[in-house]
N, C-alpha and C. Protein backbone atom coordinates (compact mmCIF):
# COMPACT_ATOMS: atom_id res chain seq x y z
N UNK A 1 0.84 -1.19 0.00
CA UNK A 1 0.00 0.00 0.00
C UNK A 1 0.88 1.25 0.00
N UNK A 2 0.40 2.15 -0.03
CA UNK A 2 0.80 3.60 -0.94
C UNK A 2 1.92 3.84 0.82
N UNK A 3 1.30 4.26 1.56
CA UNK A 3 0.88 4.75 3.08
C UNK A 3 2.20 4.07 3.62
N UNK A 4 2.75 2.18 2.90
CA UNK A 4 3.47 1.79 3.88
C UNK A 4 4.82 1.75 2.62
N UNK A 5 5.24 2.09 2.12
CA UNK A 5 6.11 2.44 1.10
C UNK A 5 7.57 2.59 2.08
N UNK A 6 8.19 2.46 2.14
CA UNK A 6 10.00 3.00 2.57
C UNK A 6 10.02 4.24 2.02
N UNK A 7 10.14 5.39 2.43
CA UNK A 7 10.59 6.45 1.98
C UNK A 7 11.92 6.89 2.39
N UNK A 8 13.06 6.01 3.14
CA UNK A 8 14.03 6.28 3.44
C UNK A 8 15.14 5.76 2.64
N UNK A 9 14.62 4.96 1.10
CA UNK A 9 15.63 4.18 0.40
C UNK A 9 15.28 5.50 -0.83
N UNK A 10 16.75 5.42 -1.74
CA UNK A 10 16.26 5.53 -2.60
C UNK A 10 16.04 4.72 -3.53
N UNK A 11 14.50 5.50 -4.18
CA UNK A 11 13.92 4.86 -5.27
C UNK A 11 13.47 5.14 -6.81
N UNK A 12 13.22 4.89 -7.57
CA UNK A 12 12.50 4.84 -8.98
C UNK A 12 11.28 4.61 -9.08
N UNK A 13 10.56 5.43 -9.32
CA UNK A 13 9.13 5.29 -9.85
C UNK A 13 8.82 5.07 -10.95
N UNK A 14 7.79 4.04 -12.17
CA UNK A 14 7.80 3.79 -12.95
C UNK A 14 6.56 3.75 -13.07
N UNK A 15 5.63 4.04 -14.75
CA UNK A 15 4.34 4.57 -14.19
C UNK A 15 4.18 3.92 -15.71
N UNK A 16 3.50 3.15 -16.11
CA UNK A 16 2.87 2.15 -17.46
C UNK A 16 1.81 2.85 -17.94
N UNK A 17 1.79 2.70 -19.28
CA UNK A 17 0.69 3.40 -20.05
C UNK A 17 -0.84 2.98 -19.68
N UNK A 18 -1.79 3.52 -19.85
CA UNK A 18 -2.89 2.67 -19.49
C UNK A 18 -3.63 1.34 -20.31
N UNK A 19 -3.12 1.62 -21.62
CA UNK A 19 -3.27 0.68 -21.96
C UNK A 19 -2.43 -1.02 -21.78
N UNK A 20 -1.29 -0.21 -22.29
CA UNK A 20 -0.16 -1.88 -21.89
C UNK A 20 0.83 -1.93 -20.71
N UNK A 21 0.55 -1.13 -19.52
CA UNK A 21 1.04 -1.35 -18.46
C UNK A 21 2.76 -0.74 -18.05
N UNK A 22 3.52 -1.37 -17.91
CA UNK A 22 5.11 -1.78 -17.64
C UNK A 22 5.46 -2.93 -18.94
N UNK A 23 6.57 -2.26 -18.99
CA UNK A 23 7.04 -3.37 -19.94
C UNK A 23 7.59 -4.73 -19.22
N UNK A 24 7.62 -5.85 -19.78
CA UNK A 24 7.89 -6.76 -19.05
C UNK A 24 9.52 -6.65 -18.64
N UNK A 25 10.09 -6.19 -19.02
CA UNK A 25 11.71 -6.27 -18.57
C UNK A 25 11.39 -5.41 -17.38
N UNK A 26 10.78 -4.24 -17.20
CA UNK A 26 10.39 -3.50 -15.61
C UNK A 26 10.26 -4.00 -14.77
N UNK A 27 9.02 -4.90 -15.05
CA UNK A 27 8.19 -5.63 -14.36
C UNK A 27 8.82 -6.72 -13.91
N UNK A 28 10.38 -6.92 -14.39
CA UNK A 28 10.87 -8.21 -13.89
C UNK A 28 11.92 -8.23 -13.03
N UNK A 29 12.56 -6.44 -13.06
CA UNK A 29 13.57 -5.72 -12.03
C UNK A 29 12.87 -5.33 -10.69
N UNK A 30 11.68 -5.25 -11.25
CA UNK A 30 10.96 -4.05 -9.78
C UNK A 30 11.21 -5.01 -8.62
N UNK A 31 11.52 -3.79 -7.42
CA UNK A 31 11.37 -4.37 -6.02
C UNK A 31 10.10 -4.87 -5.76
N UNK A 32 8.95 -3.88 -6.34
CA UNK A 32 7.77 -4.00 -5.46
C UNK A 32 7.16 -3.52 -6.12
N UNK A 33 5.92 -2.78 -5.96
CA UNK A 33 4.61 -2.41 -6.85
C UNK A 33 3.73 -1.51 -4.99
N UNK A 34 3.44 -0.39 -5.94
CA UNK A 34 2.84 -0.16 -5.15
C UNK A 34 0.76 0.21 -5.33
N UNK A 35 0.58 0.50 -4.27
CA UNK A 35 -1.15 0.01 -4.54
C UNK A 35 -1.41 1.48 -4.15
N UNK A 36 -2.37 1.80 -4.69
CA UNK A 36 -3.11 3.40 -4.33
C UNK A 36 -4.52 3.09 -3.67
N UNK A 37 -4.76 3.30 -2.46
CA UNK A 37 -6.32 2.75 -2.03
C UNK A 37 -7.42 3.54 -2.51
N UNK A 38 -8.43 2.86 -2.55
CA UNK A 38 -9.95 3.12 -3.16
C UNK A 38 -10.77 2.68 -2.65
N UNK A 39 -11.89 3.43 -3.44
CA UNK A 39 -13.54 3.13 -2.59
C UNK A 39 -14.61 3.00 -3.88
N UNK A 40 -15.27 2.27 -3.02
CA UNK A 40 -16.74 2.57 -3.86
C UNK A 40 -16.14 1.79 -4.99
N UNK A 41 -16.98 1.85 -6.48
CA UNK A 41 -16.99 1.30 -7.58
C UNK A 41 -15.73 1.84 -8.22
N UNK A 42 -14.55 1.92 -7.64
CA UNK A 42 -13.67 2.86 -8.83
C UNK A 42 -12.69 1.42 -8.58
N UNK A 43 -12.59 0.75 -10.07
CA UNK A 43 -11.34 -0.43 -9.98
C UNK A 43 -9.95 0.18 -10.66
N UNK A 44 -9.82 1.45 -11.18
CA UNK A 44 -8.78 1.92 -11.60
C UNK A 44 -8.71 3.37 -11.73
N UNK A 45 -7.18 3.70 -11.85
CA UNK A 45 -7.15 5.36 -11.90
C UNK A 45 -6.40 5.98 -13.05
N UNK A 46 -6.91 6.62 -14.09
CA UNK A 46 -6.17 7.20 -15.00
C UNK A 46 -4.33 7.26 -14.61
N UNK A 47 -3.21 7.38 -15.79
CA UNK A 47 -2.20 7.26 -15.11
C UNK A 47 -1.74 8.23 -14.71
N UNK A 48 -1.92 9.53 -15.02
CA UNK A 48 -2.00 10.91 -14.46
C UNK A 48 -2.44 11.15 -13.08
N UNK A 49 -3.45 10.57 -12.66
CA UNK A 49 -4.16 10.72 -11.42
C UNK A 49 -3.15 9.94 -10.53
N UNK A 50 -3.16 8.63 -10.80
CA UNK A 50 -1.95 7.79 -10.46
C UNK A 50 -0.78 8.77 -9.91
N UNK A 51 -0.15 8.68 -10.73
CA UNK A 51 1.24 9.71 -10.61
C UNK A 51 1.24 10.79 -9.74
N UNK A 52 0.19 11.60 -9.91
CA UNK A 52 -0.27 12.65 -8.64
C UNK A 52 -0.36 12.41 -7.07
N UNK A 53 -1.29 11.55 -7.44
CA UNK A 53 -1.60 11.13 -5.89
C UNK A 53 0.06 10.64 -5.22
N UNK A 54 0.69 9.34 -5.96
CA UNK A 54 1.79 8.73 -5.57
C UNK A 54 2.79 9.83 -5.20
N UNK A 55 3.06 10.75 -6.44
CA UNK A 55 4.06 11.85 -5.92
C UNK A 55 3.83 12.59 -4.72
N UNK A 56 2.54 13.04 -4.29
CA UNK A 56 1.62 14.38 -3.27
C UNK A 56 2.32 13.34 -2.17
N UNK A 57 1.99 11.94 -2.03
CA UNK A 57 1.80 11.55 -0.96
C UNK A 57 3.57 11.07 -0.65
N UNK A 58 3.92 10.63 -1.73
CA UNK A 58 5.73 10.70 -0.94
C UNK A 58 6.05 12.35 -0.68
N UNK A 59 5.86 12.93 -1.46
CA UNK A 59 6.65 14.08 -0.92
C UNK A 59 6.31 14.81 0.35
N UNK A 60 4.67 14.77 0.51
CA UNK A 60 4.65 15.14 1.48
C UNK A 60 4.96 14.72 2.57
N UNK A 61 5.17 13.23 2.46
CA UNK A 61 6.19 12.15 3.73
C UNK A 61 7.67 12.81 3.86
N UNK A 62 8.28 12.87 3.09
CA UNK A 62 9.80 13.19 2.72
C UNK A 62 9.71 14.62 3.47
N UNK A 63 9.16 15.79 3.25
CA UNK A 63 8.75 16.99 3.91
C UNK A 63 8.83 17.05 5.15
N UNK A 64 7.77 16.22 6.09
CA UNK A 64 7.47 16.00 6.99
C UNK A 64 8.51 15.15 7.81
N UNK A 65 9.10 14.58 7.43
CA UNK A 65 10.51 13.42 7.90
C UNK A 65 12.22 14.30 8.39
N UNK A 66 12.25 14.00 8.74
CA UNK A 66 13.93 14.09 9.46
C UNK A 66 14.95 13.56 8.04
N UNK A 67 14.67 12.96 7.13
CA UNK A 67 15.41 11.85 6.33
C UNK A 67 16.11 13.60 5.39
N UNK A 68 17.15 13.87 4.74
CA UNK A 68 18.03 14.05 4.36
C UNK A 68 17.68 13.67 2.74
N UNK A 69 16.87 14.05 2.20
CA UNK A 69 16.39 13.42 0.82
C UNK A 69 16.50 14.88 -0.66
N UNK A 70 17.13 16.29 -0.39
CA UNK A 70 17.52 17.13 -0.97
C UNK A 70 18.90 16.63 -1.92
N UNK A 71 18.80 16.68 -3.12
CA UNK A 71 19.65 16.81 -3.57
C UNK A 71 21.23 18.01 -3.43
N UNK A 72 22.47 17.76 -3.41
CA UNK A 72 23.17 18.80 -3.33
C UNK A 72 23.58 19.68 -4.86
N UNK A 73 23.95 20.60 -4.45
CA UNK A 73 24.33 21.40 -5.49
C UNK A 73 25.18 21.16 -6.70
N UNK A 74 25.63 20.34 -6.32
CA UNK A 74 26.68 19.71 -7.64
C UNK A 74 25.61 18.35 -8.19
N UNK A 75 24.73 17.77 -7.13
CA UNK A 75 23.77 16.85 -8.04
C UNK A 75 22.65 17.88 -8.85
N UNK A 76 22.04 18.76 -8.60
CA UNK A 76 21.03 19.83 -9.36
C UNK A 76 21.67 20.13 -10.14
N UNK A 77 23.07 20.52 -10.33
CA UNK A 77 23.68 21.19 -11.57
C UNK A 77 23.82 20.17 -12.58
N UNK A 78 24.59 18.85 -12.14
CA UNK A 78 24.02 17.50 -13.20
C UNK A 78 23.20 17.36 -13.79
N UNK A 79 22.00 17.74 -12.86
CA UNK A 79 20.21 16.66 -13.18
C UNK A 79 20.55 18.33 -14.34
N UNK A 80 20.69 19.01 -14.09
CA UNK A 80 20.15 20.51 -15.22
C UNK A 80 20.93 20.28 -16.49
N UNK A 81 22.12 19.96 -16.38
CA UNK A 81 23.10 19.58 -17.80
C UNK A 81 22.41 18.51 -18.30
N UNK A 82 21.99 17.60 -17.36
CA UNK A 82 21.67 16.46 -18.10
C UNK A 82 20.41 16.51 -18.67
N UNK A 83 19.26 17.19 -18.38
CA UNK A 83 18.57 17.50 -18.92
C UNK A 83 18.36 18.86 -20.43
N UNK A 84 19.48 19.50 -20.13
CA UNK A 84 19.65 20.52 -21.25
C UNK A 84 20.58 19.40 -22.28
N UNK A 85 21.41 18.73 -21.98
CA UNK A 85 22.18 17.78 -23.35
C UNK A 85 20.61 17.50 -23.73
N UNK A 86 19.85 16.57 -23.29
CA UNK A 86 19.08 15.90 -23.57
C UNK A 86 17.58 16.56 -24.55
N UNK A 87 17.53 17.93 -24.07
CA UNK A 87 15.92 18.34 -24.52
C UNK A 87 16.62 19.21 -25.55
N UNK A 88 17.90 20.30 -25.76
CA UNK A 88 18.37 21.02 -26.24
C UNK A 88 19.32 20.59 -27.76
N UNK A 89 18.16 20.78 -28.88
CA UNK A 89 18.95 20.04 -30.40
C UNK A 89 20.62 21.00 -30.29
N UNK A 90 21.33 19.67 -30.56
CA UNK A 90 22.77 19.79 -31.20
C UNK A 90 23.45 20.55 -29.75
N UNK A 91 22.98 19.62 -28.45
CA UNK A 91 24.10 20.40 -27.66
C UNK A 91 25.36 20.27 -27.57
N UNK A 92 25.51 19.29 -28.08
CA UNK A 92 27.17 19.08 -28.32
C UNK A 92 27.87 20.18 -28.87
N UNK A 93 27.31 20.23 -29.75
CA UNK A 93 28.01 21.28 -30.75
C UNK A 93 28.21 22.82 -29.85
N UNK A 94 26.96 23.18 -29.21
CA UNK A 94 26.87 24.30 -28.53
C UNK A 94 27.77 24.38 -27.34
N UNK A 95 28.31 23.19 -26.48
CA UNK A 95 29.11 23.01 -25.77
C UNK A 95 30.50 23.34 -26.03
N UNK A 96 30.92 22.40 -27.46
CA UNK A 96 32.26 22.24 -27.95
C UNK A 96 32.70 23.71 -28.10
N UNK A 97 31.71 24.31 -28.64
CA UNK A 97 31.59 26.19 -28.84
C UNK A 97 32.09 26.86 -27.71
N UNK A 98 31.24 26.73 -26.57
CA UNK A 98 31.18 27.27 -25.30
C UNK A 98 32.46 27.28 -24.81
N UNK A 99 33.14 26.12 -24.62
CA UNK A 99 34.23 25.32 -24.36
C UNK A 99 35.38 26.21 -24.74
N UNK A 100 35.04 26.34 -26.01
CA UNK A 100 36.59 26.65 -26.85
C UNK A 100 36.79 28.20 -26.36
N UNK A 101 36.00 28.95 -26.23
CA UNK A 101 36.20 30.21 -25.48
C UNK A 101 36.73 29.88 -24.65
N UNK A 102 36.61 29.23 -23.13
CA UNK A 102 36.80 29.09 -22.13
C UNK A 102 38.61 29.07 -21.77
């Protein structure tokens, strides 16, 4: 269940399409699976809704906790490069550029 999760490891969240799920190679690494509780007639939750709820409710655990779960400044500057190589066409090139000034 959602509620009894470890929030003191770190982890990976992985979130399957609604139609075909996790791929089976996921599905064959995962530690665990977690469950989102419900009521009434609802047997499933869009995967958006999913994702919401799961994120609201770790973070607001992690918030509320003593646990040390902030990334440091040299990991944020990574996660940001690594995301600008990645979303930003031909960063290489723009780098090698950057670079050669330097």
């Amino acid at each position: 269940m959602l509620d009894d999760f470890d929030i003191s490891k770190p982890s990976a969240l992985f979130f399957g399409t609604e139609r075909d799920g996790l791929s089976e190679e996921i599905l064959a690494k995962a530690d665990g699976f977690l469950k989102i509780p419900m009521v009434g007639f609802t047997e499933s939750l869009n995967i958006s809704v999913s994702a919401a709820i799961i994120i609201q409710n770790l973070t607001n655990r992690l918030r509320n906790s003593a646990i040390d779960w902030h990334l440091s400044e040299e990991e944020i500057l990574k996660k940001r490069l690594d995301w600008a190589r990645n979303s930003i066409k031909d960063s290489k090139r723009i780098e090698e550029r950057y670079f050669k000034k330097i």
